[in-house]
PDB file of N, CA and C in Angstrom:
ATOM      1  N   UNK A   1     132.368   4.247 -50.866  1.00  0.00           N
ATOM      2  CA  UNK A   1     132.957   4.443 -52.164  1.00  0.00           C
ATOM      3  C   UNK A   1     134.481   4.460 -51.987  1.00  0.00           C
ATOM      4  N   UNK A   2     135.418   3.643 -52.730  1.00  0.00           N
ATOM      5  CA  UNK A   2     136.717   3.789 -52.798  1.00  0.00           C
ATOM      6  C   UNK A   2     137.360   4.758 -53.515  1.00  0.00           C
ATOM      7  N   UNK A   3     138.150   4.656 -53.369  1.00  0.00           N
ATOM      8  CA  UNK A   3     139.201   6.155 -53.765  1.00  0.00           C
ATOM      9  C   UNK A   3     139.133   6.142 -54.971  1.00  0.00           C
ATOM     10  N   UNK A   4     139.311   4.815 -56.041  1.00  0.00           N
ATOM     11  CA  UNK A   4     139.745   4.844 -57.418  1.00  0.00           C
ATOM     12  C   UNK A   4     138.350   5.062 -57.855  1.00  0.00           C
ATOM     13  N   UNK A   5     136.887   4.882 -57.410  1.00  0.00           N
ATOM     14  CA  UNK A   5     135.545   5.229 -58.152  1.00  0.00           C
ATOM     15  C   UNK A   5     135.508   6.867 -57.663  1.00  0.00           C
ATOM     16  N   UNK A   6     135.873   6.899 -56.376  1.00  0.00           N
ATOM     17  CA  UNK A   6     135.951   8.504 -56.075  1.00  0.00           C
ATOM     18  C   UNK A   6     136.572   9.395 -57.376  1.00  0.00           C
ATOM     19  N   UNK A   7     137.868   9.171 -57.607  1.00  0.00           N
ATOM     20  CA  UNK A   7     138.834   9.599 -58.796  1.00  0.00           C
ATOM     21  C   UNK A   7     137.985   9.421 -59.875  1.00  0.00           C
ATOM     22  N   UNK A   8     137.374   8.637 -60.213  1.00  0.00           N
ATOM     23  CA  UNK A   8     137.188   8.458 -61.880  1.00  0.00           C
ATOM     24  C   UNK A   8     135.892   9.234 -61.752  1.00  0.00           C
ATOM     25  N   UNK A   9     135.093   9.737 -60.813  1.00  0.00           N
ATOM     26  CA  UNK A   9     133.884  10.013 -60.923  1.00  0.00           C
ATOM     27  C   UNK A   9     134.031  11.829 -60.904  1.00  0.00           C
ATOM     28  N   UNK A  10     135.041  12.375 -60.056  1.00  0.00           N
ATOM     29  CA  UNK A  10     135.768  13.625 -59.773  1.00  0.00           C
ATOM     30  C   UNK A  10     136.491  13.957 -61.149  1.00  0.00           C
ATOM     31  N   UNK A  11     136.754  13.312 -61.756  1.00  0.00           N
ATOM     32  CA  UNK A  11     137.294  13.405 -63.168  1.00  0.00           C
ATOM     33  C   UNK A  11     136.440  13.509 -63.990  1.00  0.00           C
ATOM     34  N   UNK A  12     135.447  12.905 -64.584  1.00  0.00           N
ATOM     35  CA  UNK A  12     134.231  12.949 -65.381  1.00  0.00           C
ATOM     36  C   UNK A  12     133.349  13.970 -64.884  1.00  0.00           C
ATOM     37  N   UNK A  13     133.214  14.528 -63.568  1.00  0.00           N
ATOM     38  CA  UNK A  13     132.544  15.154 -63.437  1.00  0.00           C
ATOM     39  C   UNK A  13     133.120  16.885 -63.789  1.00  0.00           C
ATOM     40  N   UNK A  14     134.376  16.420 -63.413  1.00  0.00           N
ATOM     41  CA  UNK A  14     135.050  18.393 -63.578  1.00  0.00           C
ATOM     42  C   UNK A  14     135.185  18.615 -65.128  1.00  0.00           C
ATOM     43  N   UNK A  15     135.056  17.109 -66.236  1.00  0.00           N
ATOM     44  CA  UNK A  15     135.394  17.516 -67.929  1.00  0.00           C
ATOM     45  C   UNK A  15     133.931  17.923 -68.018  1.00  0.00           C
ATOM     46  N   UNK A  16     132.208  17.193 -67.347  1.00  0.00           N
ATOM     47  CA  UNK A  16     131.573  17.253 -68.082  1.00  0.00           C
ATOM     48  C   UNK A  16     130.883  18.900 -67.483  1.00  0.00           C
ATOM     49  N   UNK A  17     131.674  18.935 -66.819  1.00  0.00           N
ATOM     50  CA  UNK A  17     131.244  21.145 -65.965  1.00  0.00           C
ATOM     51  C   UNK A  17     132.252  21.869 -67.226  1.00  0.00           C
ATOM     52  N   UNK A  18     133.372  21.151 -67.467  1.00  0.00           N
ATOM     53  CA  UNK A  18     134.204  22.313 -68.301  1.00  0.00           C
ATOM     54  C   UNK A  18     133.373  22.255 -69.825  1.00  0.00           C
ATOM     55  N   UNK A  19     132.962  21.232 -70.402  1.00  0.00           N
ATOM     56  CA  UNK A  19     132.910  21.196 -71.349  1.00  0.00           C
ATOM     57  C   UNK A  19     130.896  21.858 -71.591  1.00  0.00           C
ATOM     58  N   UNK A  20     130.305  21.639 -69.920  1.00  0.00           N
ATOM     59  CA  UNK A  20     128.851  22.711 -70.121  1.00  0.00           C
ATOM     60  C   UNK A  20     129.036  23.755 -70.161  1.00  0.00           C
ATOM     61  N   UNK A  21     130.409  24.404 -69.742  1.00  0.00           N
ATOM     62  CA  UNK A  21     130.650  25.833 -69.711  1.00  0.00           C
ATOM     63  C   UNK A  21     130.991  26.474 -71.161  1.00  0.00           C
ATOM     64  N   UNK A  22     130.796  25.473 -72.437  1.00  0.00           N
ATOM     65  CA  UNK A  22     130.992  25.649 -73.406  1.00  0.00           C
ATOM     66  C   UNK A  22     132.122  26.559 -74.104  1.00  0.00           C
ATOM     67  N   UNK A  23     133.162  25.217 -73.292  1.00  0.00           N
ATOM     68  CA  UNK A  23     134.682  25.729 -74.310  1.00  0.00           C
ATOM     69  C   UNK A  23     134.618  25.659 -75.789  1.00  0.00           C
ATOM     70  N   UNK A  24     135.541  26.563 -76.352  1.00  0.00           N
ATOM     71  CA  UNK A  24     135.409  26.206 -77.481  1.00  0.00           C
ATOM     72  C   UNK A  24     136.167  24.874 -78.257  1.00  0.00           C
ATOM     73  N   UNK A  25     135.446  24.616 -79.351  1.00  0.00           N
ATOM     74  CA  UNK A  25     136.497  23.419 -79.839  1.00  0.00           C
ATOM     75  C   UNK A  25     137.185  23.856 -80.578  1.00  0.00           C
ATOM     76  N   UNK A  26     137.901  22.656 -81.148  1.00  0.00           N
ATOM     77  CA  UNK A  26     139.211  22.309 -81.716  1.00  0.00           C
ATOM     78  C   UNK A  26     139.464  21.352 -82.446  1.00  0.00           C
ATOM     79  N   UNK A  27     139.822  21.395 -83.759  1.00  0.00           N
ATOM     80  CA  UNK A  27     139.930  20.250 -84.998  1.00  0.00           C
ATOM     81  C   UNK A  27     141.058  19.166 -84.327  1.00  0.00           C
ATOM     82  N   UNK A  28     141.719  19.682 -83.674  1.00  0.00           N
ATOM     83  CA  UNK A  28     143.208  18.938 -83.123  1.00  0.00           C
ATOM     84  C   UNK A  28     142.806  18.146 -82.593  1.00  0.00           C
ATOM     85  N   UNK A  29     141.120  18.007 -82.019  1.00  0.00           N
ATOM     86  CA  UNK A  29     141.024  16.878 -80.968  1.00  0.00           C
ATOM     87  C   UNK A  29     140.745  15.439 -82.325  1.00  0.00           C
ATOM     88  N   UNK A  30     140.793  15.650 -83.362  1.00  0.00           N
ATOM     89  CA  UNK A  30     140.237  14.627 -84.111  1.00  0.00           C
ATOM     90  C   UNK A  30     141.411  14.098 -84.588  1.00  0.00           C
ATOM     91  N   UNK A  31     142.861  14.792 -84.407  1.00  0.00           N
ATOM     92  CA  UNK A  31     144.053  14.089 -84.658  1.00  0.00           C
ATOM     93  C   UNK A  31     144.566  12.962 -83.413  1.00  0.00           C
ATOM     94  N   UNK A  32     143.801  13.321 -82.661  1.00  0.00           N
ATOM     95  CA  UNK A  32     144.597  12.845 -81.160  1.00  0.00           C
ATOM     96  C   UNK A  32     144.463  11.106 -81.264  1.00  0.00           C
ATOM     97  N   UNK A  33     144.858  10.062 -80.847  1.00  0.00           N
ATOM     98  CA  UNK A  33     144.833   8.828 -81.058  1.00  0.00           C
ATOM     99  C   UNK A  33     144.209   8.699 -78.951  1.00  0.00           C
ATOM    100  N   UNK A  34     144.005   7.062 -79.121  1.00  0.00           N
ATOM    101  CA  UNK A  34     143.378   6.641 -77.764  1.00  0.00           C
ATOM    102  C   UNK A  34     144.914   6.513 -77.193  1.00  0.00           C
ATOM    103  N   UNK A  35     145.971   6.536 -77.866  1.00  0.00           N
ATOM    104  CA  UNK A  35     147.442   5.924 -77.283  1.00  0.00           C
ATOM    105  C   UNK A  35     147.751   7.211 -76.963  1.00  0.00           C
ATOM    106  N   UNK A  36     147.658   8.365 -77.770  1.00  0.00           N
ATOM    107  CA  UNK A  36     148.597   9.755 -77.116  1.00  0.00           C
ATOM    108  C   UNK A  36     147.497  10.381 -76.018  1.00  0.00           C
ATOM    109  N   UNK A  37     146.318  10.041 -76.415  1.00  0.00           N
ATOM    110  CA  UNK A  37     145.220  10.901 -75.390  1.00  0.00           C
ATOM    111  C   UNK A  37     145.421  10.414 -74.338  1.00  0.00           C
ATOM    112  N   UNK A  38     145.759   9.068 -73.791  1.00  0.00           N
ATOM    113  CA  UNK A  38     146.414   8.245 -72.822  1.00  0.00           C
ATOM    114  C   UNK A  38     147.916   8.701 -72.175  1.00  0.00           C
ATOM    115  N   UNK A  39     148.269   8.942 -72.827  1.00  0.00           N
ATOM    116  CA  UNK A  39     149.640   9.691 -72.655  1.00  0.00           C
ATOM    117  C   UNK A  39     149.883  10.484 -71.968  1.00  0.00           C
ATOM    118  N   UNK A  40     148.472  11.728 -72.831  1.00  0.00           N
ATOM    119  CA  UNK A  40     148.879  13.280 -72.220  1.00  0.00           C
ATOM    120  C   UNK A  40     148.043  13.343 -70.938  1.00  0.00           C
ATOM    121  N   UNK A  41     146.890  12.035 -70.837  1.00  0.00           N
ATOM    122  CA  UNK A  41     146.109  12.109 -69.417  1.00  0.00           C
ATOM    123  C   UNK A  41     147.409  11.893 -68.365  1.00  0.00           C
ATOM    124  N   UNK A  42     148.200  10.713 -68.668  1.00  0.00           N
ATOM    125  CA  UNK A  42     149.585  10.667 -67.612  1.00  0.00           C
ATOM    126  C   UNK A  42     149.880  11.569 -67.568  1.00  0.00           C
ATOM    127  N   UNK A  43     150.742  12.513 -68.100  1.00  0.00           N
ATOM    128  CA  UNK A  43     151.651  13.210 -67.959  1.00  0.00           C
ATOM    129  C   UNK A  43     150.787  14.669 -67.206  1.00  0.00           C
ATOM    130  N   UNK A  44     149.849  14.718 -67.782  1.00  0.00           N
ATOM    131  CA  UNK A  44     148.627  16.063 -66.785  1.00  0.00           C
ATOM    132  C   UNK A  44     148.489  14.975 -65.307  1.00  0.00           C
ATOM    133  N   UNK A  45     148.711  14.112 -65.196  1.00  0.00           N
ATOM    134  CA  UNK A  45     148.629  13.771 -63.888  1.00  0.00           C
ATOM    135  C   UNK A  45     149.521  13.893 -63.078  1.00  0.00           C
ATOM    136  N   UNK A  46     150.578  13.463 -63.771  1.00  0.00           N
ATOM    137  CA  UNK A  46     152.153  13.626 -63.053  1.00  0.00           C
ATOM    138  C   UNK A  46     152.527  15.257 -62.854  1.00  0.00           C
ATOM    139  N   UNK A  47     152.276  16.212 -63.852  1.00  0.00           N
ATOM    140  CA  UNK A  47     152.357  17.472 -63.347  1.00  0.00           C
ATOM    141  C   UNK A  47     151.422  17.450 -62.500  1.00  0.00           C
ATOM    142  N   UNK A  48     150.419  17.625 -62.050  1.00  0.00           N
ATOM    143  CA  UNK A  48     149.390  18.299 -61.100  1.00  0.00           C
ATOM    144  C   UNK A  48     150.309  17.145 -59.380  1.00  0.00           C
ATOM    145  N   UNK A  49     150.646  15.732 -59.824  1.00  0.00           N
ATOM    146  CA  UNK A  49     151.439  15.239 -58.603  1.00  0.00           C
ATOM    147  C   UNK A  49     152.168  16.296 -58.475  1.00  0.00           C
ATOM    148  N   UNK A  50     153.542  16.587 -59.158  1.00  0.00           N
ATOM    149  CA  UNK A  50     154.730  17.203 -59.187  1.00  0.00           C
ATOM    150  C   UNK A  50     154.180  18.805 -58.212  1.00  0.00           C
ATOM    151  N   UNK A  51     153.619  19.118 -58.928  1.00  0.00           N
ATOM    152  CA  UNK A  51     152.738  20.906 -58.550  1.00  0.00           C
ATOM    153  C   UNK A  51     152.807  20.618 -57.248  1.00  0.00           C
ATOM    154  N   UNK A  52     151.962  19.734 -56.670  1.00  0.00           N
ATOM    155  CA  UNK A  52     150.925  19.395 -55.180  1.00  0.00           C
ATOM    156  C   UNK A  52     152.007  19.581 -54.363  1.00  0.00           C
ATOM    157  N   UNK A  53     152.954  18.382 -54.705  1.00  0.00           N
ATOM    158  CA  UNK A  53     154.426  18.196 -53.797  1.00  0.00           C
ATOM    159  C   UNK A  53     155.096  19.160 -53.547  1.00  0.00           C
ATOM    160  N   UNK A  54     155.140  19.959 -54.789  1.00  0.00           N
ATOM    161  CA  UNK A  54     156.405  21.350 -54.458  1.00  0.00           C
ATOM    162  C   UNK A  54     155.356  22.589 -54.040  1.00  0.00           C
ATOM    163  N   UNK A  55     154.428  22.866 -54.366  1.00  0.00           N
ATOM    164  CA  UNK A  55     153.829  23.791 -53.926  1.00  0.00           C
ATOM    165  C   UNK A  55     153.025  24.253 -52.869  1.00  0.00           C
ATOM    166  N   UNK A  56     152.471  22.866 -52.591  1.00  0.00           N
ATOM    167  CA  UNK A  56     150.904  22.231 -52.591  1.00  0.00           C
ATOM    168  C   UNK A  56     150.294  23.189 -53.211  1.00  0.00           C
ATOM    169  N   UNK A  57     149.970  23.188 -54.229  1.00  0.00           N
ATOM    170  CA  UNK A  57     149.049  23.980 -55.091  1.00  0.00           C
ATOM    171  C   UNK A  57     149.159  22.910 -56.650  1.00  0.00           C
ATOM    172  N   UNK A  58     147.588  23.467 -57.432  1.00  0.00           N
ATOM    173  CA  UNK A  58     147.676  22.700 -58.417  1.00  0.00           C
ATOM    174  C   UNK A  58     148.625  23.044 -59.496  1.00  0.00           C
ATOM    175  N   UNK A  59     149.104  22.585 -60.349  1.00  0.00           N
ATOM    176  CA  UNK A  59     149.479  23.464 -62.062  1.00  0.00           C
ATOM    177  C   UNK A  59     149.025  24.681 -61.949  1.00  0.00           C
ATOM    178  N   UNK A  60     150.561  25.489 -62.635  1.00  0.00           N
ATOM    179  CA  UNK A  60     149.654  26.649 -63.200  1.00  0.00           C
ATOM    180  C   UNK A  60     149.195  26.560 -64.852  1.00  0.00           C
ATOM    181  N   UNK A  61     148.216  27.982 -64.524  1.00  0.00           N
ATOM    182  CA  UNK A  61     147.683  27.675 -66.284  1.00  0.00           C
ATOM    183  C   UNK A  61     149.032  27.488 -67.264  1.00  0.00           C
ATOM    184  N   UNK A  62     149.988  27.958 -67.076  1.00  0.00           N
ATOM    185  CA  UNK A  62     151.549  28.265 -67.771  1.00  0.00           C
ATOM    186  C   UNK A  62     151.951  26.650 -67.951  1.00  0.00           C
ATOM    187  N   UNK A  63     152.249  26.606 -67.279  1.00  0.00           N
ATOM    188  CA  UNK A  63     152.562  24.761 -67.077  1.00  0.00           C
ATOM    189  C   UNK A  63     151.435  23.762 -67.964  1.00  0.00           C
ATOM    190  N   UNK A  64     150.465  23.846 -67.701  1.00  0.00           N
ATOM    191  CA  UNK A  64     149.448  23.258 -68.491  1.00  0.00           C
ATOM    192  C   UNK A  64     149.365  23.247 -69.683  1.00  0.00           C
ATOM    193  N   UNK A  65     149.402  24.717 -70.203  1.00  0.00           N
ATOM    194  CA  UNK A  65     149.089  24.940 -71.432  1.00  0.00           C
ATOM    195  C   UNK A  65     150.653  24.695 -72.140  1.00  0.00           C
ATOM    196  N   UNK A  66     151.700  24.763 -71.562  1.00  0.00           N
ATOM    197  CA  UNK A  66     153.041  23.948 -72.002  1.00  0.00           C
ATOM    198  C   UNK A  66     152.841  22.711 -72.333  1.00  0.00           C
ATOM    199  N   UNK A  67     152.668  21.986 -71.422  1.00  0.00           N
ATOM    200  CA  UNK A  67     152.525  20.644 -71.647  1.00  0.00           C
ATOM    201  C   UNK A  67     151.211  20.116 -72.519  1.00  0.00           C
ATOM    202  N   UNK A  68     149.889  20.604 -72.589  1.00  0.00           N
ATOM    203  CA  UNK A  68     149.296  20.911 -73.812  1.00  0.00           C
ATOM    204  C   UNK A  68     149.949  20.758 -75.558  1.00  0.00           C
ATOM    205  N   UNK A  69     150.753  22.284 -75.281  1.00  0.00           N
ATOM    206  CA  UNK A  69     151.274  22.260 -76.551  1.00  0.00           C
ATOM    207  C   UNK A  69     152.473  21.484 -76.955  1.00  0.00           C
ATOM    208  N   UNK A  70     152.859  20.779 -75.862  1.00  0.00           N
ATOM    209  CA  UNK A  70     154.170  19.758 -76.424  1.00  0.00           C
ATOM    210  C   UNK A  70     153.110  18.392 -76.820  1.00  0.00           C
ATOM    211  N   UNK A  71     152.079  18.282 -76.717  1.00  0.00           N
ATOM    212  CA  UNK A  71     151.164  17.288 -77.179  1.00  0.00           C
ATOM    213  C   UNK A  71     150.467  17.817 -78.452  1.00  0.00           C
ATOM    214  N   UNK A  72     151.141  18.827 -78.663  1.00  0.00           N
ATOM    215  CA  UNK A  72     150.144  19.426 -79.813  1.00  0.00           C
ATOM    216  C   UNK A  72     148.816  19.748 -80.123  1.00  0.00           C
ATOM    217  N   UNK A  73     148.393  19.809 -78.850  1.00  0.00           N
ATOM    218  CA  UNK A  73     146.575  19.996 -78.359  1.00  0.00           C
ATOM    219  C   UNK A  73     146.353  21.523 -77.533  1.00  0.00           C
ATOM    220  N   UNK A  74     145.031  21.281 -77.671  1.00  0.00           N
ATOM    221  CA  UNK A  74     144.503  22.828 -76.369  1.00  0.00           C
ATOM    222  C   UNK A  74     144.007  21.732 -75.829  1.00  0.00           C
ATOM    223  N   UNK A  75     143.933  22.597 -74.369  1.00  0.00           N
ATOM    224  CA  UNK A  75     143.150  22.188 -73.218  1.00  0.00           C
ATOM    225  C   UNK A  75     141.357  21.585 -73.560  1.00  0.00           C
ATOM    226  N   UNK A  76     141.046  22.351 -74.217  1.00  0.00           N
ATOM    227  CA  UNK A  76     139.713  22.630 -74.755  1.00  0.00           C
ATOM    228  C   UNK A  76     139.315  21.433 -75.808  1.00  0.00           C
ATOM    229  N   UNK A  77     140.578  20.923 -76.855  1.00  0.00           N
ATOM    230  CA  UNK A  77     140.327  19.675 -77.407  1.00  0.00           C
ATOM    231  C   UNK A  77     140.604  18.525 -76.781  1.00  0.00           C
ATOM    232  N   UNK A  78     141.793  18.586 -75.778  1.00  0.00           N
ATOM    233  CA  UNK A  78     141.154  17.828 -74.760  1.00  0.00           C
ATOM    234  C   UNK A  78     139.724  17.468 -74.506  1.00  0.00           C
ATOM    235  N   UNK A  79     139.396  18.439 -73.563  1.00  0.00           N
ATOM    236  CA  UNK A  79     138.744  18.037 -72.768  1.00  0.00           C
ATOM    237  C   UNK A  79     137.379  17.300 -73.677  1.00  0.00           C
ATOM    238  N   UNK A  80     136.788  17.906 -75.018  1.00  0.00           N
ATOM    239  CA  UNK A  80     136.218  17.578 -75.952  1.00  0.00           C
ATOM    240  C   UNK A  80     136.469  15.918 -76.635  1.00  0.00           C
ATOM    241  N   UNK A  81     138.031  15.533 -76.812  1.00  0.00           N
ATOM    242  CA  UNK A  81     138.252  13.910 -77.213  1.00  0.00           C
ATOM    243  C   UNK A  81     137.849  13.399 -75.908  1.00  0.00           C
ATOM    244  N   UNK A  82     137.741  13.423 -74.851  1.00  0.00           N
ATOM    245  CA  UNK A  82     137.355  13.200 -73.387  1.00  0.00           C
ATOM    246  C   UNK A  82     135.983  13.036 -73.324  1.00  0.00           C
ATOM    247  N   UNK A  83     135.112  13.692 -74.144  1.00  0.00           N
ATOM    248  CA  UNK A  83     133.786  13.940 -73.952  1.00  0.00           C
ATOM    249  C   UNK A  83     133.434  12.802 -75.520  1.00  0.00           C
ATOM    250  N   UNK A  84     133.774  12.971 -76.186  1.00  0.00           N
ATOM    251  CA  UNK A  84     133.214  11.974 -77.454  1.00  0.00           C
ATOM    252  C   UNK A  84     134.078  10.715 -77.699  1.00  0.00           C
ATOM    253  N   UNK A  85     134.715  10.734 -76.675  1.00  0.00           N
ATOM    254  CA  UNK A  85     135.362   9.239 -76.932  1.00  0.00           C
ATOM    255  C   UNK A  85     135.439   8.565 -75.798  1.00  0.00           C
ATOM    256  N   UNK A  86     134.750   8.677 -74.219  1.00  0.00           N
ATOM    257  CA  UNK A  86     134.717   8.010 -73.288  1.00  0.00           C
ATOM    258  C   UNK A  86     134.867   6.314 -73.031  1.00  0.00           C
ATOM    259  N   UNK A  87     133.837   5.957 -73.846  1.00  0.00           N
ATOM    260  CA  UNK A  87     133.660   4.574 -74.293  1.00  0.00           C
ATOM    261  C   UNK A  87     134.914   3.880 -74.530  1.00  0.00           C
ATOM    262  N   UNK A  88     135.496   4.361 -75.539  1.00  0.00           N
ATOM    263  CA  UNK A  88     137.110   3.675 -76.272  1.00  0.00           C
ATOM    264  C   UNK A  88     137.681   4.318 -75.503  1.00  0.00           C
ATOM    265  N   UNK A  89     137.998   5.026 -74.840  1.00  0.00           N
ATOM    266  CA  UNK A  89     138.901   5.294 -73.953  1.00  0.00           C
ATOM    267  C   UNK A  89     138.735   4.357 -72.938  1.00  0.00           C
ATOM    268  N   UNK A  90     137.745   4.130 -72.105  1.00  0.00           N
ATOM    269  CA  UNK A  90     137.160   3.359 -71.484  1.00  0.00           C
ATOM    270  C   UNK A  90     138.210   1.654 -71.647  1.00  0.00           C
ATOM    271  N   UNK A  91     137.941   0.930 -72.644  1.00  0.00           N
ATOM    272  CA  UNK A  91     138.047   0.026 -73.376  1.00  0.00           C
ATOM    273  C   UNK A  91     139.455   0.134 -73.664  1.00  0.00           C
ATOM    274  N   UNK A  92     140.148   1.094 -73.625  1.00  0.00           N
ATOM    275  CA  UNK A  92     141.568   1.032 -74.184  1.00  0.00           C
ATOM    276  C   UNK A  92     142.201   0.808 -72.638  1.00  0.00           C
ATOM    277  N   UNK A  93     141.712   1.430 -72.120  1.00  0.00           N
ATOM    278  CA  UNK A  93     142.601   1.413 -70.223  1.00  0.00           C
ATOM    279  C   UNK A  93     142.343  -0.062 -69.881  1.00  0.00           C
ATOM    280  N   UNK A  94     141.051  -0.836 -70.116  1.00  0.00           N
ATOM    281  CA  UNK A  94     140.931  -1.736 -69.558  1.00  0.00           C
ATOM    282  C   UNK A  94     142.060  -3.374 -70.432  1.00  0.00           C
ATOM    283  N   UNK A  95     141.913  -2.612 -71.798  1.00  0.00           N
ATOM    284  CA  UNK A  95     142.917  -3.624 -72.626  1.00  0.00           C
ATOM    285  C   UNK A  95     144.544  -2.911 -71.862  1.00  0.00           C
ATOM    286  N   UNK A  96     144.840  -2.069 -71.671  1.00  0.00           N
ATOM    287  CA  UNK A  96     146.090  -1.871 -71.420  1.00  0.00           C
ATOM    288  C   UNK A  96     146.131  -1.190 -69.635  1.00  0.00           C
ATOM    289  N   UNK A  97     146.026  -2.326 -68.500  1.00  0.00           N
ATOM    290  CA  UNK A  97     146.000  -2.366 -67.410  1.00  0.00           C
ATOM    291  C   UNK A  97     147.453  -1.444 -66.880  1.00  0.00           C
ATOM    292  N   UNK A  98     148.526  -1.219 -67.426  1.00  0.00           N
ATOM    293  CA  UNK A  98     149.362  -0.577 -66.706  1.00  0.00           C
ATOM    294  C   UNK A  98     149.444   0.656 -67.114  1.00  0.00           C
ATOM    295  N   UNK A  99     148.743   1.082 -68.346  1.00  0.00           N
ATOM    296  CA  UNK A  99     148.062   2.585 -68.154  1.00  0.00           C
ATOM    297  C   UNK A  99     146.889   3.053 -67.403  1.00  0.00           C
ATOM    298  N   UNK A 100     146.092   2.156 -67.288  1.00  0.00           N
ATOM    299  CA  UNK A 100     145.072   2.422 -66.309  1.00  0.00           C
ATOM    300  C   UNK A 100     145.753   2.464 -64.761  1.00  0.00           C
ATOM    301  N   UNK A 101     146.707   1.546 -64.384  1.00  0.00           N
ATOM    302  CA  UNK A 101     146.961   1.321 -63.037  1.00  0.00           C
ATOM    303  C   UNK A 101     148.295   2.551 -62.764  1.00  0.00           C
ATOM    304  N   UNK A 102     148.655   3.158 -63.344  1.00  0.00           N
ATOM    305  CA  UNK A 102     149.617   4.421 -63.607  1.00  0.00           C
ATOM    306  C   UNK A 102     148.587   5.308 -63.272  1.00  0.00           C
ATOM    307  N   UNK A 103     147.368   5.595 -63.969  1.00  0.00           N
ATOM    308  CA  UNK A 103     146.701   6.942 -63.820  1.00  0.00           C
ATOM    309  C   UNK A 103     146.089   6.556 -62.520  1.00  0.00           C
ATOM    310  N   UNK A 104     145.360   5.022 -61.661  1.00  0.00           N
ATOM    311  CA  UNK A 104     145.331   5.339 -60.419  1.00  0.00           C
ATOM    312  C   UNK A 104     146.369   5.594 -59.642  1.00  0.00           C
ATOM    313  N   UNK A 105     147.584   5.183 -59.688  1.00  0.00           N
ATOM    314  CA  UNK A 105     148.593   5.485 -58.454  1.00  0.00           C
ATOM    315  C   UNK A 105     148.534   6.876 -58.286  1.00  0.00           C
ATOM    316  N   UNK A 106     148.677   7.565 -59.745  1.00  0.00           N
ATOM    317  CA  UNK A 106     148.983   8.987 -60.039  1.00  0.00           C
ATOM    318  C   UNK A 106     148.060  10.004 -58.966  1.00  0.00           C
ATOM    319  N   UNK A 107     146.437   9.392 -59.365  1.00  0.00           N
ATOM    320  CA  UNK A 107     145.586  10.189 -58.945  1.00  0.00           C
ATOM    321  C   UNK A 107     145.616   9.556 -57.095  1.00  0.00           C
ATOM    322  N   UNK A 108     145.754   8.764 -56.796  1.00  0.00           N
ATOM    323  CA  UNK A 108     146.003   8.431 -55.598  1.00  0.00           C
ATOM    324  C   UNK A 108     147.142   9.566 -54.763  1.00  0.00           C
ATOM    325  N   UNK A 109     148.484   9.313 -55.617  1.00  0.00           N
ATOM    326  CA  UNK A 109     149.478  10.420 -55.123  1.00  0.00           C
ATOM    327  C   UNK A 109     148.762  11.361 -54.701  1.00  0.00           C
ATOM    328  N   UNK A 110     148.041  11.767 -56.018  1.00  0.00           N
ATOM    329  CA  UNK A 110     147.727  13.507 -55.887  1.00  0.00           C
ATOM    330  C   UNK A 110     146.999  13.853 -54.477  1.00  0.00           C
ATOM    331  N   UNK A 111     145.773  12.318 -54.708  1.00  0.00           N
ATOM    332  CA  UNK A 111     145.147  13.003 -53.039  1.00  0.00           C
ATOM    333  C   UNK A 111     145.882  12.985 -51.919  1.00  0.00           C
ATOM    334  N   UNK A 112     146.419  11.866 -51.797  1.00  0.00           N
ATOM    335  CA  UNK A 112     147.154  12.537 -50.376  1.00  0.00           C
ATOM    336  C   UNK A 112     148.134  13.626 -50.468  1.00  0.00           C
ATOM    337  N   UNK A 113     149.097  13.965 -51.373  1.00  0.00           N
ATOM    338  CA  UNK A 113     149.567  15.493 -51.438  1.00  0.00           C
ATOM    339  C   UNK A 113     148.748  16.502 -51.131  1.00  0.00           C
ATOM    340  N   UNK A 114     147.497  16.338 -51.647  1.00  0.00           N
ATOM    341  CA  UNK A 114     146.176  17.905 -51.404  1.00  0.00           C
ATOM    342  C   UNK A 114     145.868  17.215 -50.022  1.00  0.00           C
ATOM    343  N   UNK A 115     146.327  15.998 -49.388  1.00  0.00           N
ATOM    344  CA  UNK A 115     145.744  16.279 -47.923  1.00  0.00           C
ATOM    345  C   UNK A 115     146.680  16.134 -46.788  1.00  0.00           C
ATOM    346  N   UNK A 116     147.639  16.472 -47.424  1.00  0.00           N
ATOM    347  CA  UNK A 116     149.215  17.353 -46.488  1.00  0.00           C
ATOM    348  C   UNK A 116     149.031  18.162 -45.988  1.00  0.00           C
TER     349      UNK A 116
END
């Protein structure tokens, strides 16, 4: 298995544990578009890079839930537009290849930082 099916499968698997642990929802996730939900997946990637590098440790909850609310979302509607919109999300990365190829470098970074 390669790194980028490793990543996408480590990803789907930690939303679909958060979201059995039955977070609560959030109306906000029905404002979110496939372009900003794309967005805020970058930018939660680039912090958790940023974290790894300076800390080696992940985000804190503080940081997260910042960058959360500068997207105007919870964590929790996240992770929920994540869970009912896989498909078009799916379909949107593959129409727009240099957001998809951003979130692998990203998640690439991250592993080798956690294996510093």
């Amino acid at each position: 298995m390669n790194a980028k099916t490793l990543n996408s499968r480590l990803f789907h698997a930690t939303l679909s544990a958060a979201l059995a642990l039955g977070l609560p929802t959030c109306p906000l996730a029905e404002d979110l578009t496939l372009a900003r939900y794309v967005d805020l997946s970058i930018a939660r990637l680039e912090l958790s890079r940023q974290a790894w590098i300076a800390t080696r440790q992940p985000p804190t909850k503080e940081a997260a839930a910042t960058l959360f609310t500068d997207f105007g979302i919870d964590e929790a509607s996240y992770l929920e537009y994540t869970s009912a919109h896989r498909e078009a999300i799916d379909v949107y990365l593959a129409e727009h290849p240099q957001a998809r190829q951003r979130i692998d470098d990203l998640s690439i970074a991250i592993g080798r930082a956690i294996a510093e």
